[in-house]
N, C-alpha and C. Protein backbone atom coordinates (compact mmCIF):
# COMPACT_ATOMS: atom_id res chain seq x y z
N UNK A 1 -29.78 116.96 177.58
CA UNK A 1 -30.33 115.84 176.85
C UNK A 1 -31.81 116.11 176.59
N UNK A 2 -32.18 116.35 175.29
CA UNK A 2 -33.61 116.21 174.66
C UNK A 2 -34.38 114.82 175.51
N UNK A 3 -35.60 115.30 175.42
CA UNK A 3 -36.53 114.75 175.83
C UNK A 3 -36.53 113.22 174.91
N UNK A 4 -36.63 113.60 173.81
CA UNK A 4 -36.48 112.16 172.83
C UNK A 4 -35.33 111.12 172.95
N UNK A 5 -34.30 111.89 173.36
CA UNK A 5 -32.84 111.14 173.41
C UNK A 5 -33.01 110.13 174.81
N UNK A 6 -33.77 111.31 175.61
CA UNK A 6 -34.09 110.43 177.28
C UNK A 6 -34.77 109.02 177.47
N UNK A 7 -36.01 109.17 176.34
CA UNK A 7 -36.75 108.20 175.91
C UNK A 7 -35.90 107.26 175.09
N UNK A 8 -35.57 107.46 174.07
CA UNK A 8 -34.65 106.58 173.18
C UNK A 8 -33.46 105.86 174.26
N UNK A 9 -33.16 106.12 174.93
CA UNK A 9 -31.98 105.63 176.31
C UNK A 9 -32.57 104.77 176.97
N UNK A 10 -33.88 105.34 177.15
CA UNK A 10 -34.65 104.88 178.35
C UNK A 10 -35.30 102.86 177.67
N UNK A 11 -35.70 102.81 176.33
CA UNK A 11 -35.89 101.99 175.70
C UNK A 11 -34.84 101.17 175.74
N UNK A 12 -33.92 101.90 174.89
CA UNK A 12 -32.95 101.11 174.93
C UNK A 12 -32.38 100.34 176.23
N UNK A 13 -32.70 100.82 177.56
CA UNK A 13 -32.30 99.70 178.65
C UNK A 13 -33.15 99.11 179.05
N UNK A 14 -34.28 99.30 178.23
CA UNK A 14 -35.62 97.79 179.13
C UNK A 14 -35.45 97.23 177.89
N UNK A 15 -34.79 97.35 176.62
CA UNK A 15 -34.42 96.70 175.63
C UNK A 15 -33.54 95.49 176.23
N UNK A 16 -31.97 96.20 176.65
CA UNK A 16 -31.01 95.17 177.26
C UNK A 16 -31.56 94.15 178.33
N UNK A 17 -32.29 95.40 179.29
CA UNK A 17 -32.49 94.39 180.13
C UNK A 17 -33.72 92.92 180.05
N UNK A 18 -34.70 93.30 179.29
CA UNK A 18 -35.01 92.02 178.38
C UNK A 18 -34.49 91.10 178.16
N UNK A 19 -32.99 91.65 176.88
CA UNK A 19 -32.37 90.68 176.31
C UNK A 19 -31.57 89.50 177.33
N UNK A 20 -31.21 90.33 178.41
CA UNK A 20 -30.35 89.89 179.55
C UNK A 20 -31.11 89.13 180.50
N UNK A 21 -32.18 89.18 180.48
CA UNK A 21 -32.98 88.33 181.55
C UNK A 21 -33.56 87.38 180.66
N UNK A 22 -33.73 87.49 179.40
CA UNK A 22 -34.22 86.12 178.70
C UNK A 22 -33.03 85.28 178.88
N UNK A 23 -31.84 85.76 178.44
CA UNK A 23 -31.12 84.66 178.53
C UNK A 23 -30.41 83.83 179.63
N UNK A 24 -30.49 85.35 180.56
CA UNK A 24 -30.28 84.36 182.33
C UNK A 24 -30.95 83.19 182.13
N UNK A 25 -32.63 83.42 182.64
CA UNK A 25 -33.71 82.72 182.71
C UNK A 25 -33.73 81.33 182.01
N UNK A 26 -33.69 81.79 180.71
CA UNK A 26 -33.68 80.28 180.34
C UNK A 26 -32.26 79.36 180.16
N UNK A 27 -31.41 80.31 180.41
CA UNK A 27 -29.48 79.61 180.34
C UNK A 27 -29.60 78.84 182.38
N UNK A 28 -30.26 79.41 183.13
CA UNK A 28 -30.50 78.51 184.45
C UNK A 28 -31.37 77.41 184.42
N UNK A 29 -32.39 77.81 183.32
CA UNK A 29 -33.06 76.75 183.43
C UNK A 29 -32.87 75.41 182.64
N UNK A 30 -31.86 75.66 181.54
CA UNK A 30 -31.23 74.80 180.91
C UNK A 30 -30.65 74.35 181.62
N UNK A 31 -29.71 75.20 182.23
CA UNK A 31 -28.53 74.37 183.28
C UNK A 31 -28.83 73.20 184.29
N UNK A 32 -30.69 73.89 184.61
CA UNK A 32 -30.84 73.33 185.79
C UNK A 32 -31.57 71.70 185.21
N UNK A 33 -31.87 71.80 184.11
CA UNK A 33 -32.38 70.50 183.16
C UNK A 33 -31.14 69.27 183.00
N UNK A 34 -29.94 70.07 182.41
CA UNK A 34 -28.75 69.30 182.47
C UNK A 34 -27.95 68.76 183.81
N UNK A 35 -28.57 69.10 185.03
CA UNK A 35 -27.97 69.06 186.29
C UNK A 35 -29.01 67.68 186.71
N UNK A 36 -30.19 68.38 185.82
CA UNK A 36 -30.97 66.73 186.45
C UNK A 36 -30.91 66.05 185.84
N UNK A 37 -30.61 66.01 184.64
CA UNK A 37 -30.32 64.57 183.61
C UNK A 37 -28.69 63.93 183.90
N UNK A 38 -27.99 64.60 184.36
CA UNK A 38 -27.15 64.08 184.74
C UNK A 38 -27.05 63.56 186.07
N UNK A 39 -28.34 63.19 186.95
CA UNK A 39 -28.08 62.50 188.78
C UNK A 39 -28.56 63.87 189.55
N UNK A 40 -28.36 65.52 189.16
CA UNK A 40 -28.57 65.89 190.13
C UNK A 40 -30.17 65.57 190.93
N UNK A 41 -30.08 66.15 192.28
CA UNK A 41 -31.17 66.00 193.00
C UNK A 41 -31.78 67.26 193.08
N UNK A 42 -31.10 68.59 193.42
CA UNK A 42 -31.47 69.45 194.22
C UNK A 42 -32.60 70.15 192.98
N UNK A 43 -33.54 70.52 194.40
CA UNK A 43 -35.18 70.77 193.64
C UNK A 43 -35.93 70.09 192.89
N UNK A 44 -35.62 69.12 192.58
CA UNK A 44 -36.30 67.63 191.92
C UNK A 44 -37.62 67.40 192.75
N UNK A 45 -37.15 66.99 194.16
CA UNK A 45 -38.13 66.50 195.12
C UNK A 45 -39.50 68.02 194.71
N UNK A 46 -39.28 68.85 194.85
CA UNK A 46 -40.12 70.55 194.85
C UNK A 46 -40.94 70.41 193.57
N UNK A 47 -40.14 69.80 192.58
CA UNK A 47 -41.42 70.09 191.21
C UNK A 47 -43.06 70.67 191.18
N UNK A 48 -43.52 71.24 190.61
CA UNK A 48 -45.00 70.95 190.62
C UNK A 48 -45.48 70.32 189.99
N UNK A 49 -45.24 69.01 189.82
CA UNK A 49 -46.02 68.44 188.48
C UNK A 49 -46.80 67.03 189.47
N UNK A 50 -47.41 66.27 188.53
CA UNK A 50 -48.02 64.85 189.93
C UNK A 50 -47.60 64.33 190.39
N UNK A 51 -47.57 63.61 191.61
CA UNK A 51 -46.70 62.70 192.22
C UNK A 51 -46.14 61.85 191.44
N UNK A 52 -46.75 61.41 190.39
CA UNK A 52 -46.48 60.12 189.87
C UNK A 52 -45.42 60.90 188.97
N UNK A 53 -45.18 61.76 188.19
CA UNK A 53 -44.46 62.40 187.35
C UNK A 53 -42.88 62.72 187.94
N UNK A 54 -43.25 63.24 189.56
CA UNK A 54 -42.38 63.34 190.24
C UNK A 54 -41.71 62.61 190.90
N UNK A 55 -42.10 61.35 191.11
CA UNK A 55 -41.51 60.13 191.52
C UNK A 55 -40.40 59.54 190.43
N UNK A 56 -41.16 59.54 189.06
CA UNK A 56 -40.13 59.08 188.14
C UNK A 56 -39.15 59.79 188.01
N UNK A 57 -39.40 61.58 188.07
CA UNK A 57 -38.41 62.05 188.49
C UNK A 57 -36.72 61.88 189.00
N UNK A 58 -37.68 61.30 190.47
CA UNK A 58 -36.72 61.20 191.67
C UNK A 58 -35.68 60.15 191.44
N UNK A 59 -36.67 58.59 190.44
CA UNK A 59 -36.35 57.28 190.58
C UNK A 59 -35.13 57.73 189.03
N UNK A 60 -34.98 58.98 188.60
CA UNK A 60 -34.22 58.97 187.49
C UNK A 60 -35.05 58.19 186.76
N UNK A 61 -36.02 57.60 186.26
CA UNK A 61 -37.01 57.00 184.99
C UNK A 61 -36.06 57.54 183.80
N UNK A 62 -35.66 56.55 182.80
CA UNK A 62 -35.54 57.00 181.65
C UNK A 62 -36.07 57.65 180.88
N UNK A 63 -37.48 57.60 180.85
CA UNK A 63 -38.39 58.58 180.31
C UNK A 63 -38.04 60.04 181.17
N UNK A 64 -38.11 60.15 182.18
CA UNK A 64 -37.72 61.09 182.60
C UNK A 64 -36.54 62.11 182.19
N UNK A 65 -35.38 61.45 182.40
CA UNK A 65 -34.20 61.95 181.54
C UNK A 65 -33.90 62.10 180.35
N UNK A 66 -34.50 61.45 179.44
CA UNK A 66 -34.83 61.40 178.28
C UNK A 66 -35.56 63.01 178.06
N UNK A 67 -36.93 63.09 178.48
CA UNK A 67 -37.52 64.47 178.81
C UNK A 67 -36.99 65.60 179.71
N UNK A 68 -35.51 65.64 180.53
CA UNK A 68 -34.79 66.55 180.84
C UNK A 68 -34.13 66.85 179.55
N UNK A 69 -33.27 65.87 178.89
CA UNK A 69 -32.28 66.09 177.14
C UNK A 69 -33.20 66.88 175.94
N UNK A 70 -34.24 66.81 176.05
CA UNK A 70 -35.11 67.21 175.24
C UNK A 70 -35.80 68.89 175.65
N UNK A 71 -35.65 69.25 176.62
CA UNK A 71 -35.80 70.60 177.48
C UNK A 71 -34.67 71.05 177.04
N UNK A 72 -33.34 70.60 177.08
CA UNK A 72 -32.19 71.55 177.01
C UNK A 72 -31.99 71.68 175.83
N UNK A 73 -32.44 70.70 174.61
CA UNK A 73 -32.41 71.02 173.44
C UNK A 73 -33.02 72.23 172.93
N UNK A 74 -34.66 71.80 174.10
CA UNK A 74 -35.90 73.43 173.79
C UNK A 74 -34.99 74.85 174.14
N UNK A 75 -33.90 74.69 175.20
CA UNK A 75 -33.77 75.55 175.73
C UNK A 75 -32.43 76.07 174.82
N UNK A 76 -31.54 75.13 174.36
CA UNK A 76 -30.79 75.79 173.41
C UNK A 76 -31.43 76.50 172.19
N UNK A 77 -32.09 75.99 171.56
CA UNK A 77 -33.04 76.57 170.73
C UNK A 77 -33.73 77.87 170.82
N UNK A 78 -34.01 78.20 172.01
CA UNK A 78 -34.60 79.00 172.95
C UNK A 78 -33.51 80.40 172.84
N UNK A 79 -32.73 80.11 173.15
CA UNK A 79 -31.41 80.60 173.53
C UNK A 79 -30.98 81.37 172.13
N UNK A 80 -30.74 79.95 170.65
CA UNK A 80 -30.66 81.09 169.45
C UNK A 80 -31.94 81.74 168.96
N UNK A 81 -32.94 81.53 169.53
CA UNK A 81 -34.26 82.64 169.24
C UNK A 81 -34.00 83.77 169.75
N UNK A 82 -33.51 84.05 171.37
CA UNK A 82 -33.53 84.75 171.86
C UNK A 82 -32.36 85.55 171.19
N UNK A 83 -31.01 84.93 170.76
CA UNK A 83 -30.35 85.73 170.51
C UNK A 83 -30.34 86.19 169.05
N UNK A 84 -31.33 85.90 168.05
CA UNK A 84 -31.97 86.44 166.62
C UNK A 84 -33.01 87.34 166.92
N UNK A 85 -34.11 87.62 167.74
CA UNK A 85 -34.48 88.39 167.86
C UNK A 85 -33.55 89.69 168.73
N UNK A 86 -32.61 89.79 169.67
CA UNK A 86 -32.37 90.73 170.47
C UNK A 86 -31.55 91.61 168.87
N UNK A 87 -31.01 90.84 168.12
CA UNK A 87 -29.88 91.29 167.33
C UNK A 87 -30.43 90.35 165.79
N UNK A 88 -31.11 90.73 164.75
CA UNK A 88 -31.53 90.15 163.73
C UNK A 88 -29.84 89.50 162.62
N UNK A 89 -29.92 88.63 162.04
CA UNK A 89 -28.74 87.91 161.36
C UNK A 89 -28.90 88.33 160.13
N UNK A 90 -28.23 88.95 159.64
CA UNK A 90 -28.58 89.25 157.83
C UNK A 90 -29.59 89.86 157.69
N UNK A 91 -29.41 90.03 156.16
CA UNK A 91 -30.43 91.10 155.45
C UNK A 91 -31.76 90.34 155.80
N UNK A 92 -31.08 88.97 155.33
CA UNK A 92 -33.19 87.76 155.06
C UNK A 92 -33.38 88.03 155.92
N UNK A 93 -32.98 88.24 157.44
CA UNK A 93 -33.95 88.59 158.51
C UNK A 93 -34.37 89.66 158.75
N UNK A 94 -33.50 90.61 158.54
CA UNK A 94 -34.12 92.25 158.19
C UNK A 94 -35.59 92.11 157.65
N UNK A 95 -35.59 91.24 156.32
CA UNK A 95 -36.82 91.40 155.47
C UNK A 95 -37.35 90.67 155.97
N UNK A 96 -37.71 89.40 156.67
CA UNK A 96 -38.98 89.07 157.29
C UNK A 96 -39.69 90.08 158.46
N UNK A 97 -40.97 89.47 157.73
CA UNK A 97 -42.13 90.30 158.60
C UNK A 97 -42.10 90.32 160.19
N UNK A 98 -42.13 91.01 160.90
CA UNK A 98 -41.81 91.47 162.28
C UNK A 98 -42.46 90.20 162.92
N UNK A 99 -43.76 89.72 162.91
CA UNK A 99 -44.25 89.62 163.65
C UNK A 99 -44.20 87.98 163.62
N UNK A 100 -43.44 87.53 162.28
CA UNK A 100 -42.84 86.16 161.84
C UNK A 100 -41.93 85.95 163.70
N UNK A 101 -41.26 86.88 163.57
CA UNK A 101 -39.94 86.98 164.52
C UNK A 101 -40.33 87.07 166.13
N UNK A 102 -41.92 87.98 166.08
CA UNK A 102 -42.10 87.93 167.32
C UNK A 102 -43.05 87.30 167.89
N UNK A 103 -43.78 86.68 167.21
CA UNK A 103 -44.98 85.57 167.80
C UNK A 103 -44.40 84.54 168.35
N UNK A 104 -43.26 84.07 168.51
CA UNK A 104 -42.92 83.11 169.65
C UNK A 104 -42.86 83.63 170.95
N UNK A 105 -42.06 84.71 170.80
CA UNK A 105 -41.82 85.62 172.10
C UNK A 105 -42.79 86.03 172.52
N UNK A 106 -43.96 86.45 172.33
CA UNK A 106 -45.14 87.20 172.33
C UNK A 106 -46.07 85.29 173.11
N UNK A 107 -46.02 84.55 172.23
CA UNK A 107 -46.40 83.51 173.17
C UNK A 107 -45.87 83.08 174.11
N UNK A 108 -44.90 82.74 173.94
CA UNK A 108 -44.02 82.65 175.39
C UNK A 108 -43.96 83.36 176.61
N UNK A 109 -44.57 84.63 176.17
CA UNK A 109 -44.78 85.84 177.31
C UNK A 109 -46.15 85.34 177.97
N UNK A 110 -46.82 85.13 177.48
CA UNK A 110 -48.70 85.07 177.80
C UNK A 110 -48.51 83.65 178.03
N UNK A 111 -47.85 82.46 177.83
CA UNK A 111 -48.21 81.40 178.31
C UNK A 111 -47.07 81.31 179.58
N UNK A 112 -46.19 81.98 179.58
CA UNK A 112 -45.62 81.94 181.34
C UNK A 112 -46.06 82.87 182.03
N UNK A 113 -46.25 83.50 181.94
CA UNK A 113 -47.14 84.55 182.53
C UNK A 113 -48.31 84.41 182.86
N UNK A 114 -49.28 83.34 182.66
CA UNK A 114 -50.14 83.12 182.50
C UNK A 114 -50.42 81.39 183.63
N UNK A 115 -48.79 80.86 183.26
CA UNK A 115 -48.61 79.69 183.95
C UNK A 115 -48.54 79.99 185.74
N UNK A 116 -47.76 81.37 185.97
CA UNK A 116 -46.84 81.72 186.79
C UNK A 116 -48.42 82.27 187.57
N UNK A 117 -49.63 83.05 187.27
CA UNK A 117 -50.42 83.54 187.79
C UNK A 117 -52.03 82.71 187.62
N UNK A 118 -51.90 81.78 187.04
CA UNK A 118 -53.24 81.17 187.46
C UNK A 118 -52.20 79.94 188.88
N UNK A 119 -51.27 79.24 188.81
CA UNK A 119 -50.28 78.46 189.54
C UNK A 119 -50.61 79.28 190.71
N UNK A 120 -50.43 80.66 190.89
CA UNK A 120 -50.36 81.20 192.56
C UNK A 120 -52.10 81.31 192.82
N UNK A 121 -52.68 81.50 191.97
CA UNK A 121 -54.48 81.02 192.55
C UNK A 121 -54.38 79.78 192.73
N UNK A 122 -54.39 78.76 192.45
CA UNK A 122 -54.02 77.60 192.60
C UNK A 122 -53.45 77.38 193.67
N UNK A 123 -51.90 78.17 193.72
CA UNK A 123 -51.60 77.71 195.32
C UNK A 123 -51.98 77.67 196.45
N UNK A 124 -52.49 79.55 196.46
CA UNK A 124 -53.51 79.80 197.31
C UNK A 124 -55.02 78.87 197.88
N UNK A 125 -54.83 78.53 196.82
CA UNK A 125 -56.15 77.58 197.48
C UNK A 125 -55.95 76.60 197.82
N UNK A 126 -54.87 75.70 197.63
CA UNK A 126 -54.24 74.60 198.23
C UNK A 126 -53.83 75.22 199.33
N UNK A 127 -53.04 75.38 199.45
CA UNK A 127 -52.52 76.46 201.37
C UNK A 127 -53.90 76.60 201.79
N UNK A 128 -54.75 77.51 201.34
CA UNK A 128 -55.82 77.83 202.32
C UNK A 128 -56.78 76.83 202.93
N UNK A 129 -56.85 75.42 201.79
CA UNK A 129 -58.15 74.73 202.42
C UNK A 129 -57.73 73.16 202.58
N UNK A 130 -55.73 73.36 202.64
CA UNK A 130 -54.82 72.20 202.98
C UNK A 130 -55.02 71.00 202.00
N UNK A 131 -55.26 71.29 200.70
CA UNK A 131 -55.82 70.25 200.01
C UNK A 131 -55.16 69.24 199.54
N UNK A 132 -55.44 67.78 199.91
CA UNK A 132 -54.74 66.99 199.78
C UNK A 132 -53.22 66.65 200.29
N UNK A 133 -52.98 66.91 201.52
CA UNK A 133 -52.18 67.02 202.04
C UNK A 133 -50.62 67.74 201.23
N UNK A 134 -50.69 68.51 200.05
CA UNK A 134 -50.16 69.03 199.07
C UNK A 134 -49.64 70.44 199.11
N UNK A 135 -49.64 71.09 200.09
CA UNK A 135 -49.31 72.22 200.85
C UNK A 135 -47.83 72.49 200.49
N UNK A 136 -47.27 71.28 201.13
CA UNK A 136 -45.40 71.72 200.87
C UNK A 136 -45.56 72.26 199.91
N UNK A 137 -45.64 71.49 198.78
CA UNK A 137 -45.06 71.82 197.22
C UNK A 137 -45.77 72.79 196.80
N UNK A 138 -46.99 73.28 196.96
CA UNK A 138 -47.80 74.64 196.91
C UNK A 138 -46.86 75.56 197.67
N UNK A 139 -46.84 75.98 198.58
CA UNK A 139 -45.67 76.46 198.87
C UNK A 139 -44.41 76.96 198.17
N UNK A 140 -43.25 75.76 197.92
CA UNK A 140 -42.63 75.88 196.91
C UNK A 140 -43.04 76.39 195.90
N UNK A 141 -44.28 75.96 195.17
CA UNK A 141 -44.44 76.55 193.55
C UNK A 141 -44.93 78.29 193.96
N UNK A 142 -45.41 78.78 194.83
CA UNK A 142 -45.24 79.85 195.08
C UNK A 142 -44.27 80.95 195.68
N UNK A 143 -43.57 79.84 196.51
CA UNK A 143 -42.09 80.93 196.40
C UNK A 143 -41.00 80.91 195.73
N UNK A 144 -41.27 79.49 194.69
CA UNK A 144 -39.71 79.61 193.78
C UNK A 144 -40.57 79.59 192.61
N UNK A 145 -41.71 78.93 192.25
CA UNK A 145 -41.54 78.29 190.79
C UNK A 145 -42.04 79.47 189.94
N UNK A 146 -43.14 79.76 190.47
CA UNK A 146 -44.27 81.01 189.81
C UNK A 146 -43.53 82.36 189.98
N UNK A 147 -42.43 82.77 190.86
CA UNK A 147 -42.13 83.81 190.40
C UNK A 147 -41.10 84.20 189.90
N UNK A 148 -40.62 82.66 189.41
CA UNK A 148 -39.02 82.48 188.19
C UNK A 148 -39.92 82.39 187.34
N UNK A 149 -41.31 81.70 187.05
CA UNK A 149 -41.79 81.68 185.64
C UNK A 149 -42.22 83.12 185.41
N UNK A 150 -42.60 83.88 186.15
CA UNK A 150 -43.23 85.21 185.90
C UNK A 150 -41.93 86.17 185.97
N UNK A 151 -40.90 86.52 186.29
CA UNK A 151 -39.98 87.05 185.29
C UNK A 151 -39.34 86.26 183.88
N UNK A 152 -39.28 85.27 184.13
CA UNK A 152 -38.97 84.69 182.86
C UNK A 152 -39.94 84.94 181.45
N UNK A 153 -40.86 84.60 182.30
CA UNK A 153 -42.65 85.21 180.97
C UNK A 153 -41.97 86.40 180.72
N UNK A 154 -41.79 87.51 181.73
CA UNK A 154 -42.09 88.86 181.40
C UNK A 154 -40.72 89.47 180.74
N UNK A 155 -39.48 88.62 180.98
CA UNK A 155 -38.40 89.16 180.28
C UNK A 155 -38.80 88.60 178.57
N UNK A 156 -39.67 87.49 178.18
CA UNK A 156 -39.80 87.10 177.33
C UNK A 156 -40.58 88.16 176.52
N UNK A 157 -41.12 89.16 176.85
CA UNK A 157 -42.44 89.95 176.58
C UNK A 157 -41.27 91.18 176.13
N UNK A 158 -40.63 91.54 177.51
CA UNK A 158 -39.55 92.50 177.20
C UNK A 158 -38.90 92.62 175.68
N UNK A 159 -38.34 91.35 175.60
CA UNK A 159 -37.77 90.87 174.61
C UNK A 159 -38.33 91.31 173.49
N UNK A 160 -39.69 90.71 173.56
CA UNK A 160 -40.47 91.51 172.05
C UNK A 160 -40.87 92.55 172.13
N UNK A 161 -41.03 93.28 173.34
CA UNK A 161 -41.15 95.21 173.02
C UNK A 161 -39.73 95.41 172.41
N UNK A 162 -38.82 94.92 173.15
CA UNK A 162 -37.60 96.04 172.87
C UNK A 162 -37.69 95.88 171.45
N UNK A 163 -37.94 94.42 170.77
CA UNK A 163 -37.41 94.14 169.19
C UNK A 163 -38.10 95.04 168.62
N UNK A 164 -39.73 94.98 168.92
CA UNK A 164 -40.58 96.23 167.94
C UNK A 164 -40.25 97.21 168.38
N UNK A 165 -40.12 97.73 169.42
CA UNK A 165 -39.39 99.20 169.06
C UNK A 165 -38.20 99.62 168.97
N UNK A 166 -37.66 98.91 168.65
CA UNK A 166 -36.13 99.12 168.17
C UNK A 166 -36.23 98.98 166.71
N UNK A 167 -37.06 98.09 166.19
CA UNK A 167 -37.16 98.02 164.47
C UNK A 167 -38.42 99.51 164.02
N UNK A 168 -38.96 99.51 165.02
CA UNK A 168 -39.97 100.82 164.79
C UNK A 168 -39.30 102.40 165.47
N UNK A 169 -38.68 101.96 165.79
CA UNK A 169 -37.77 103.41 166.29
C UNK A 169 -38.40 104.09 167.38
């Protein structure tokens, strides 16, 4: 096997595996939106967001659930982005400009990625100087939340290498 063919292989599976972790990522996190709009509990209490946000949460708030139905909509949506960029639909998408196709993905990469690593400075400093008695959930957002958002960011990023170099060869 040529050196080029090795490379071309080699793309091609941080290509898949991109495609395959965008859609884990956000197909759990949909799931896990529809699990709470429908009564579930589990990880509700863990959120990182304010108490007060998280209470309505807990109390099921209509506003609340209302804003779970509206996530899974983002996330279906999400879902046929992800699956138009891994695999383009027709010629019209052939001919739009690349970067039409990849500036969502490309944001989506830098703003979870971005969420996932200023969140663990953040945590860190809550843990370290016990702030506001807010520790648990610092905690949590550092061992579950920030480093599902930071593969999720980074399969999102994946996503748009593999597309440009798969349309750039």
């Amino acid at each position: 096997m040529s050196t080029s063919s090795r490379r071309a292989a080699t793309r091609e599976r941080w290509r898949l595996i991109g495609i395959r972790a965008t859609v884990a990522c956000t197909g759990l996190y949909g799931a896990m939106k529809v699990y709470w709009a429908l009564g579930g509990s589990l990880l509700l209490a863990q959120t990182p967001v304010p108490a007060e946000a998280r209470q309505k949460l807990i109390d099921q708030d209509p506003e609340a659930i209302t804003s779970h139905w509206q996530f899974v909509a983002a996330v279906a949506l999400a879902l046929v982005y992800a699956s138009a960029v891994a695999r383009p639909w027709g010629e019209w998408m052939r001919r739009m400009p690349r970067w039409i196709l990849l500036l969502p993905a490309v944001l989506t990469f830098l703003m979870m990625t971005a969420r996932a690593v200023l969140l663990v400075i953040g945590d860190v400093g809550v843990i370290w100087f016990d702030w506001q008695g807010t520790v648990y959930l610092a905690w949590w957002d550092l061992l579950l939340w920030s480093p599902y958002f930071l593969v999720w960011g980074l399969s999102w990023g994946l996503l748009a290498w593999g597309h440009r170099r798969a349309a750039t060869g």
